[in-house]
PDB file of N, CA and C in Angstrom:
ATOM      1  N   UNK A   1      56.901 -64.201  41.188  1.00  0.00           N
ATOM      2  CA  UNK A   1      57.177 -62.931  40.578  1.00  0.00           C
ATOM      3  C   UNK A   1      56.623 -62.917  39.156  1.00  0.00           C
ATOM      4  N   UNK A   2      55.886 -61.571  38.646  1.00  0.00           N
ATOM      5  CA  UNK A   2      55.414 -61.768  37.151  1.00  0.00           C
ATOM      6  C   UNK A   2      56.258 -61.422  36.635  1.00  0.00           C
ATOM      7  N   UNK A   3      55.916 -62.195  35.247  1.00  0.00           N
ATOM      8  CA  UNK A   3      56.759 -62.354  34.060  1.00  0.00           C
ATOM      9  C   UNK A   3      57.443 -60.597  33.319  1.00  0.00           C
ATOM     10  N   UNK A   4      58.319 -60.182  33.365  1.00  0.00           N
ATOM     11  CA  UNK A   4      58.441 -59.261  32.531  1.00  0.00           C
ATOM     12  C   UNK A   4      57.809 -58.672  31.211  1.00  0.00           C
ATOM     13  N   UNK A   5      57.135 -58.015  30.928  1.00  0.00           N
ATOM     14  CA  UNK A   5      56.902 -57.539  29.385  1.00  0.00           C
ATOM     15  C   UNK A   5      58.047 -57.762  28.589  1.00  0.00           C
ATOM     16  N   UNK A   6      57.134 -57.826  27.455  1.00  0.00           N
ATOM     17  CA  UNK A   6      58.220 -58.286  25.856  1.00  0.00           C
ATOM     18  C   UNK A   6      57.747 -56.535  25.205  1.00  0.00           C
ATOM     19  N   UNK A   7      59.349 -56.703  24.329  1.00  0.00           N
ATOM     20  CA  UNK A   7      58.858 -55.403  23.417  1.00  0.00           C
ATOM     21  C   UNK A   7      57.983 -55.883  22.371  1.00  0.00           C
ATOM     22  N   UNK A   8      57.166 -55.067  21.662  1.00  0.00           N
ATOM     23  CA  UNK A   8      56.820 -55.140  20.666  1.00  0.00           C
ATOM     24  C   UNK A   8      57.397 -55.139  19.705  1.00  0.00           C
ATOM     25  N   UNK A   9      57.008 -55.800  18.360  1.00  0.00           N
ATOM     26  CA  UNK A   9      57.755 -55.932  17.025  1.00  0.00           C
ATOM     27  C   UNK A   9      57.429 -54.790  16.247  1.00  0.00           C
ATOM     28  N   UNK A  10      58.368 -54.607  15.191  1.00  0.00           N
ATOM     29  CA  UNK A  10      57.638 -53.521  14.169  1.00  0.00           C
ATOM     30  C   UNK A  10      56.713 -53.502  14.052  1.00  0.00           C
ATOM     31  N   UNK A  11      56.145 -54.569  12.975  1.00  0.00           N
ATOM     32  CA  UNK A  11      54.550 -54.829  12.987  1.00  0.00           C
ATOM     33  C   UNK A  11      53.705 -55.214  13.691  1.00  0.00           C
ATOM     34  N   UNK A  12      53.940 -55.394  15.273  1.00  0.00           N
ATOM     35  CA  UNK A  12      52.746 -55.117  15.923  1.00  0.00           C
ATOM     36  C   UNK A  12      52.826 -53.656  16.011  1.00  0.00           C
ATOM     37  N   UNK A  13      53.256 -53.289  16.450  1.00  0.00           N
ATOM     38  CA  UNK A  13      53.729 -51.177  16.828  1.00  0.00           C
ATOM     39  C   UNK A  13      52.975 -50.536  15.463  1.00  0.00           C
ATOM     40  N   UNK A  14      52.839 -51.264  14.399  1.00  0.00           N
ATOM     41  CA  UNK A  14      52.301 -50.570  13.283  1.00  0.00           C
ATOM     42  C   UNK A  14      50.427 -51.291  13.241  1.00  0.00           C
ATOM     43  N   UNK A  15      50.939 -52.282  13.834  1.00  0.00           N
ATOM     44  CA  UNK A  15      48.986 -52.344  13.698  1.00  0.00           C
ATOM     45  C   UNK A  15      48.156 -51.876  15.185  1.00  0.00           C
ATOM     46  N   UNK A  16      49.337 -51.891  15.996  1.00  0.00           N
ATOM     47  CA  UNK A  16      48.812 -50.855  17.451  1.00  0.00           C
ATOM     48  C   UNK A  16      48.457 -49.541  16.543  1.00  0.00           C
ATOM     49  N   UNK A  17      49.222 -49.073  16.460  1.00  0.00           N
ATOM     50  CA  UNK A  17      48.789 -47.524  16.377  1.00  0.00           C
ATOM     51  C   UNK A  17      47.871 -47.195  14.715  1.00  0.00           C
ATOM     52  N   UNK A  18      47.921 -48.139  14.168  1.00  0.00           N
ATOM     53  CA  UNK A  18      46.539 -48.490  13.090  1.00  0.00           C
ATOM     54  C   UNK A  18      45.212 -48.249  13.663  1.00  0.00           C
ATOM     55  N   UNK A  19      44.864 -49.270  14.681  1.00  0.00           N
ATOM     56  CA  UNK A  19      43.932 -49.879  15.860  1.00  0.00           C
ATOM     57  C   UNK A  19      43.663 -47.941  16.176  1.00  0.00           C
ATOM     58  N   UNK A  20      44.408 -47.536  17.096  1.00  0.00           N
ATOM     59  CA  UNK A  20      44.662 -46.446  17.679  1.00  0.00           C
ATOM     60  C   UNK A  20      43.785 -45.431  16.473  1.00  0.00           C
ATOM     61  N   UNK A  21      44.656 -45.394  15.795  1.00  0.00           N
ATOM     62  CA  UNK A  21      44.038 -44.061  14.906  1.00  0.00           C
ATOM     63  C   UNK A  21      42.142 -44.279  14.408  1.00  0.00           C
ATOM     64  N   UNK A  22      41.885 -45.373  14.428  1.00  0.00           N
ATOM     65  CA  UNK A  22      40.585 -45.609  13.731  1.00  0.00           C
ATOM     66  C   UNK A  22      39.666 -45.730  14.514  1.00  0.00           C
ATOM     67  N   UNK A  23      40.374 -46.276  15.664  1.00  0.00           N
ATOM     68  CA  UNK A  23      39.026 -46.561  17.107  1.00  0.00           C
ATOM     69  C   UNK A  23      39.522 -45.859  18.059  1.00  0.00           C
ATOM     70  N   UNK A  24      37.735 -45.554  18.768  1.00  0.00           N
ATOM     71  CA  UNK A  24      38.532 -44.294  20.144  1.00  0.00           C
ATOM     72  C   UNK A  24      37.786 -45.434  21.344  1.00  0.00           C
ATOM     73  N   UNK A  25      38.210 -44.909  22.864  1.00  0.00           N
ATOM     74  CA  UNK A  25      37.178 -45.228  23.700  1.00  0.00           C
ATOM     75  C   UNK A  25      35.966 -44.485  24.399  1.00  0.00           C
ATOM     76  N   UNK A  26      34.982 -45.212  24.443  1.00  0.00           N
ATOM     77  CA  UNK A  26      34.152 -43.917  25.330  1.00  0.00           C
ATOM     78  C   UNK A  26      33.632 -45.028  25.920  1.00  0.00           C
ATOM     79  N   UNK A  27      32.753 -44.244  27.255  1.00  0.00           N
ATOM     80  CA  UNK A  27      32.040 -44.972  28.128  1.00  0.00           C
ATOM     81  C   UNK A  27      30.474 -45.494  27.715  1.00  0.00           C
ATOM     82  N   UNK A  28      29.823 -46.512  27.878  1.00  0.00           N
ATOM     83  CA  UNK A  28      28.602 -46.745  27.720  1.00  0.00           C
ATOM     84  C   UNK A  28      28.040 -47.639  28.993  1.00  0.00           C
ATOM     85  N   UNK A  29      27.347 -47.226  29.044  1.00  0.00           N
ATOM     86  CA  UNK A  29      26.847 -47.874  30.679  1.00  0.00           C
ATOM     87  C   UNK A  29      27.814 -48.329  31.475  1.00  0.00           C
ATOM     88  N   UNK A  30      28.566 -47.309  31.693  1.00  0.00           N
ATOM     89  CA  UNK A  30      29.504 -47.850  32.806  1.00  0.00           C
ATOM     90  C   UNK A  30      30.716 -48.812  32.194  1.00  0.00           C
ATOM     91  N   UNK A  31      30.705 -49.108  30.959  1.00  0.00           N
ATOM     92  CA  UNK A  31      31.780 -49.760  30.703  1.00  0.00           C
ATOM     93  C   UNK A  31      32.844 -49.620  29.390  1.00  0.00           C
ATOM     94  N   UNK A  32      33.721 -49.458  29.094  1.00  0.00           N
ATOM     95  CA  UNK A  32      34.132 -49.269  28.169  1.00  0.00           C
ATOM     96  C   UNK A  32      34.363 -49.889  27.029  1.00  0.00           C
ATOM     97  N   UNK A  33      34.017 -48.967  25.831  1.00  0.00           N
ATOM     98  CA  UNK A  33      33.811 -49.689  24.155  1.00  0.00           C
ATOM     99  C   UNK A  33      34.678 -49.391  23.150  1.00  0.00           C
ATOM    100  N   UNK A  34      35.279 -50.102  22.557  1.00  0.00           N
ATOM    101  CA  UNK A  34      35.896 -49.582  21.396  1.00  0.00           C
ATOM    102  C   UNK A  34      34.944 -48.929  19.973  1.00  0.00           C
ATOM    103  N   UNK A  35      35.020 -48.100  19.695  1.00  0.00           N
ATOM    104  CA  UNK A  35      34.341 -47.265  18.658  1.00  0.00           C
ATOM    105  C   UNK A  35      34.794 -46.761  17.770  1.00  0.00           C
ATOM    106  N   UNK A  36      34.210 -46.909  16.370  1.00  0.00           N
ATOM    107  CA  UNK A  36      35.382 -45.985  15.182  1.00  0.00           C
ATOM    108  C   UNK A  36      35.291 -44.907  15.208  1.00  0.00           C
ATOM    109  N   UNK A  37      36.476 -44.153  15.068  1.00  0.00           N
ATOM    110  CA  UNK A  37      36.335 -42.446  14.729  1.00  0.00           C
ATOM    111  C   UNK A  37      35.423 -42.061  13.917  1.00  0.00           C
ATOM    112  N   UNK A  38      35.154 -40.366  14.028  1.00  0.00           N
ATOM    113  CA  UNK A  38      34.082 -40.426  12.716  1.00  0.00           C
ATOM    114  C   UNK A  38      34.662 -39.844  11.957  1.00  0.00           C
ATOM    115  N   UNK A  39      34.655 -39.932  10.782  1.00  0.00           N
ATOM    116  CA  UNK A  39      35.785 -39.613   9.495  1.00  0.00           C
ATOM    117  C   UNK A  39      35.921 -37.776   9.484  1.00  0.00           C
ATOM    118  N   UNK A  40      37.051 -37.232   9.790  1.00  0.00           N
ATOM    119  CA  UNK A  40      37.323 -36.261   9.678  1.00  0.00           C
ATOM    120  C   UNK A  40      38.000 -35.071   8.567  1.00  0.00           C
ATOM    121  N   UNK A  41      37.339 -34.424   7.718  1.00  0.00           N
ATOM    122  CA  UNK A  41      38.204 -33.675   7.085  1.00  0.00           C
ATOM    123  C   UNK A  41      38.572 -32.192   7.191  1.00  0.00           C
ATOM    124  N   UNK A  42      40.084 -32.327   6.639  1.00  0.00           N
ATOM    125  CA  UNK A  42      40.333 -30.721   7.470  1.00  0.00           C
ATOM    126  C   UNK A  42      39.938 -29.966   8.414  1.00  0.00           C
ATOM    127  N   UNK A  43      39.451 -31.227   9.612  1.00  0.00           N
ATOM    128  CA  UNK A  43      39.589 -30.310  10.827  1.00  0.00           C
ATOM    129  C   UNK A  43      37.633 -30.695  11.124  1.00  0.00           C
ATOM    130  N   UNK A  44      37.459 -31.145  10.294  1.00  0.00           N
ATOM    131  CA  UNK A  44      35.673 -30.581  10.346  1.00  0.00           C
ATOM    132  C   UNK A  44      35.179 -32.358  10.704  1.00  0.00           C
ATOM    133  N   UNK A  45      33.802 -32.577  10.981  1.00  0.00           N
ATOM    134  CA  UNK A  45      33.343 -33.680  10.574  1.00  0.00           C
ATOM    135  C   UNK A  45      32.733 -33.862   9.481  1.00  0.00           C
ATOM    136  N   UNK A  46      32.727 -34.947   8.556  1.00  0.00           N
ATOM    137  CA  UNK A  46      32.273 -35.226   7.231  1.00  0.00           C
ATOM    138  C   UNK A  46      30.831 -34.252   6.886  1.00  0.00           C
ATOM    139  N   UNK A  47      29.762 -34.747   7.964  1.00  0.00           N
ATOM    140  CA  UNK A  47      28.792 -34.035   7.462  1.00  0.00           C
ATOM    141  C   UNK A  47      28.711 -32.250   7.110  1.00  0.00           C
ATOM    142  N   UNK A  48      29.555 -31.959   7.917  1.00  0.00           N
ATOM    143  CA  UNK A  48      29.678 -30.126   8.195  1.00  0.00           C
ATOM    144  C   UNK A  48      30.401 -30.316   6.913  1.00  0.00           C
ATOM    145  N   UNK A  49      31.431 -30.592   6.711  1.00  0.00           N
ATOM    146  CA  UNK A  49      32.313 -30.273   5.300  1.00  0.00           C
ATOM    147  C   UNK A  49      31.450 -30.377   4.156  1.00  0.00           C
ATOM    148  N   UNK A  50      30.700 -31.491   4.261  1.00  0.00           N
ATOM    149  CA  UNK A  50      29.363 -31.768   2.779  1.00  0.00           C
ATOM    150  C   UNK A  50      28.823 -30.400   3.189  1.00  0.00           C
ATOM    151  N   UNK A  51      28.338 -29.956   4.044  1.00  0.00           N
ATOM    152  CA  UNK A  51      27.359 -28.678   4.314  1.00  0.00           C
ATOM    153  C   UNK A  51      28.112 -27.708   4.046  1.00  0.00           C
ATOM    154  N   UNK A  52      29.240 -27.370   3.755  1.00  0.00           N
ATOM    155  CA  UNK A  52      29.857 -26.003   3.653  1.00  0.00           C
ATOM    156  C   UNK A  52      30.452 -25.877   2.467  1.00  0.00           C
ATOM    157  N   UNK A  53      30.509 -27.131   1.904  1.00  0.00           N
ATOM    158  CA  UNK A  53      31.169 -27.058   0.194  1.00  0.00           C
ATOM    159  C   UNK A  53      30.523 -27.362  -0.723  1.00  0.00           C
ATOM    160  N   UNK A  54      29.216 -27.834  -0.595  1.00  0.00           N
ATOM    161  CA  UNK A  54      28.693 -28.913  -1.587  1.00  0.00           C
ATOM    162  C   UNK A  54      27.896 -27.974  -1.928  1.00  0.00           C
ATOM    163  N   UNK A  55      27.681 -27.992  -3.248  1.00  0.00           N
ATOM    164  CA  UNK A  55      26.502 -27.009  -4.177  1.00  0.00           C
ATOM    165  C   UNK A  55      25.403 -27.472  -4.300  1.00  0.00           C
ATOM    166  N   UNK A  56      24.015 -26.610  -4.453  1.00  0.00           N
ATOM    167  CA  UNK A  56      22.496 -27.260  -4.378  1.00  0.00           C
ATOM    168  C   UNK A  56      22.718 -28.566  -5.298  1.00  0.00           C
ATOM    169  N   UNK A  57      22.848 -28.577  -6.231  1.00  0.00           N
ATOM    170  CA  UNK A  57      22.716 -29.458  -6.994  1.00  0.00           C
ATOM    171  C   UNK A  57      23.116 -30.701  -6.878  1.00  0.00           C
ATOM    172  N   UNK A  58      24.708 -30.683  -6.092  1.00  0.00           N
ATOM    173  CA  UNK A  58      25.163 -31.807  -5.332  1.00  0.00           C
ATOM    174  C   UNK A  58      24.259 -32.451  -4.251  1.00  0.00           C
ATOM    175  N   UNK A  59      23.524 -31.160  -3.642  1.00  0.00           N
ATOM    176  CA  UNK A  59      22.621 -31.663  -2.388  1.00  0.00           C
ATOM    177  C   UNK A  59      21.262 -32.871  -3.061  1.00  0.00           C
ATOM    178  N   UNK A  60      21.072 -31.866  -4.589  1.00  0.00           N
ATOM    179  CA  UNK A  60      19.387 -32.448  -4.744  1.00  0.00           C
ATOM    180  C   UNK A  60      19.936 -33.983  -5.515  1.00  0.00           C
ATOM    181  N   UNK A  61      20.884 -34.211  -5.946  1.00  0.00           N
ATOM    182  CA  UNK A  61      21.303 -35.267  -6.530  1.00  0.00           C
ATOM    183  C   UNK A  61      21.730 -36.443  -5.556  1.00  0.00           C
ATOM    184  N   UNK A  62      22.218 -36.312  -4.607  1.00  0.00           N
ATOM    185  CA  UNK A  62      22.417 -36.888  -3.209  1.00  0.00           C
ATOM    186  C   UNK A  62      21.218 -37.333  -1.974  1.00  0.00           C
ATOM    187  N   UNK A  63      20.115 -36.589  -2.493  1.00  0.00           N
ATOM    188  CA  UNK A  63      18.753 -36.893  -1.798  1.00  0.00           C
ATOM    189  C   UNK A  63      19.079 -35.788  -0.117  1.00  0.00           C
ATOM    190  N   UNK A  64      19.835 -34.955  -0.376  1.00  0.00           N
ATOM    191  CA  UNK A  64      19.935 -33.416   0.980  1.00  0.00           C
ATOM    192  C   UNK A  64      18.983 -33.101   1.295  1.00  0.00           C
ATOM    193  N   UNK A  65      17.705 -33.029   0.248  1.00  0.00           N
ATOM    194  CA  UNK A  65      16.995 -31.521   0.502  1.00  0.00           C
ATOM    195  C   UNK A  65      16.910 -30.946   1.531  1.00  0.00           C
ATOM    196  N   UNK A  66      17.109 -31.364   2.512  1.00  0.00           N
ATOM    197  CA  UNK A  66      16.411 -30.804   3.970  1.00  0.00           C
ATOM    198  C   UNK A  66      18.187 -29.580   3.983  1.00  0.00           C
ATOM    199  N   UNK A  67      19.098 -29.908   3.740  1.00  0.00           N
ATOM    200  CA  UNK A  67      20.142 -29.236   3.580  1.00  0.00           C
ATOM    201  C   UNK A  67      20.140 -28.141   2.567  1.00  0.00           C
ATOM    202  N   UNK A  68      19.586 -28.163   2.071  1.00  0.00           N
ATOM    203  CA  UNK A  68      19.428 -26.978   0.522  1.00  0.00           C
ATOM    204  C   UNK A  68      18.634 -26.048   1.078  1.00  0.00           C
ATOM    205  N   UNK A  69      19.672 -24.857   1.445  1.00  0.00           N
ATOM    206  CA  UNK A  69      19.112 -23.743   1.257  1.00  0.00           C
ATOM    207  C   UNK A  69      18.171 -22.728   0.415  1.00  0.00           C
ATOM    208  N   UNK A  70      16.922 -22.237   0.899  1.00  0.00           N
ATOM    209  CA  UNK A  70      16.179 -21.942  -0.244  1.00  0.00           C
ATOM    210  C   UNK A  70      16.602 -20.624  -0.809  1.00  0.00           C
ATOM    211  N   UNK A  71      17.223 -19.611  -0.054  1.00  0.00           N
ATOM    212  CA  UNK A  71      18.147 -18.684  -0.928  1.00  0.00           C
ATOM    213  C   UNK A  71      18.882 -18.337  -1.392  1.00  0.00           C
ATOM    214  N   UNK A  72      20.032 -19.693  -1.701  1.00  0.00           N
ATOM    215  CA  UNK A  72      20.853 -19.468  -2.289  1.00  0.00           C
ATOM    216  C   UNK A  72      20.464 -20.235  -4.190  1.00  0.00           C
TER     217      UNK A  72
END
């Protein structure tokens, strides 16, 4: 007969769901990978948020150009 499961301790339960929040799974050739999230703010992904807040100047100082709109 197998062994019963053990509970987890506080601090594993806190570095499980650490683990959890930072890495997702997805498939790659058929097998599954652990992968980091991609950093999210307010809802958006990093790059879209730089693209919707950041001023030319932030862009040309950052090396954007291809992001810098020419009419604004």
């Amino acid at each position: 007969m197998a062994k019963p499961n053990r509970k987890l301790t506080t601090a594993e339960k806190t570095a499980k769901k650490r683990r959890n929040e930072q890495y997702m799974v997805v498939f790659l050739n058929g097998k599954q990978k652990k992968v980091r999230r991609p950093l999210i703010i307010d809802g958006l992904p990093e790059e879209e948020f730089v693209l919707r807040n950041a001023d030319p100047i932030w862009l040309h100082q950052n090396g954007m150009w291809e992001s810098i709109d020419s009419g604004a």
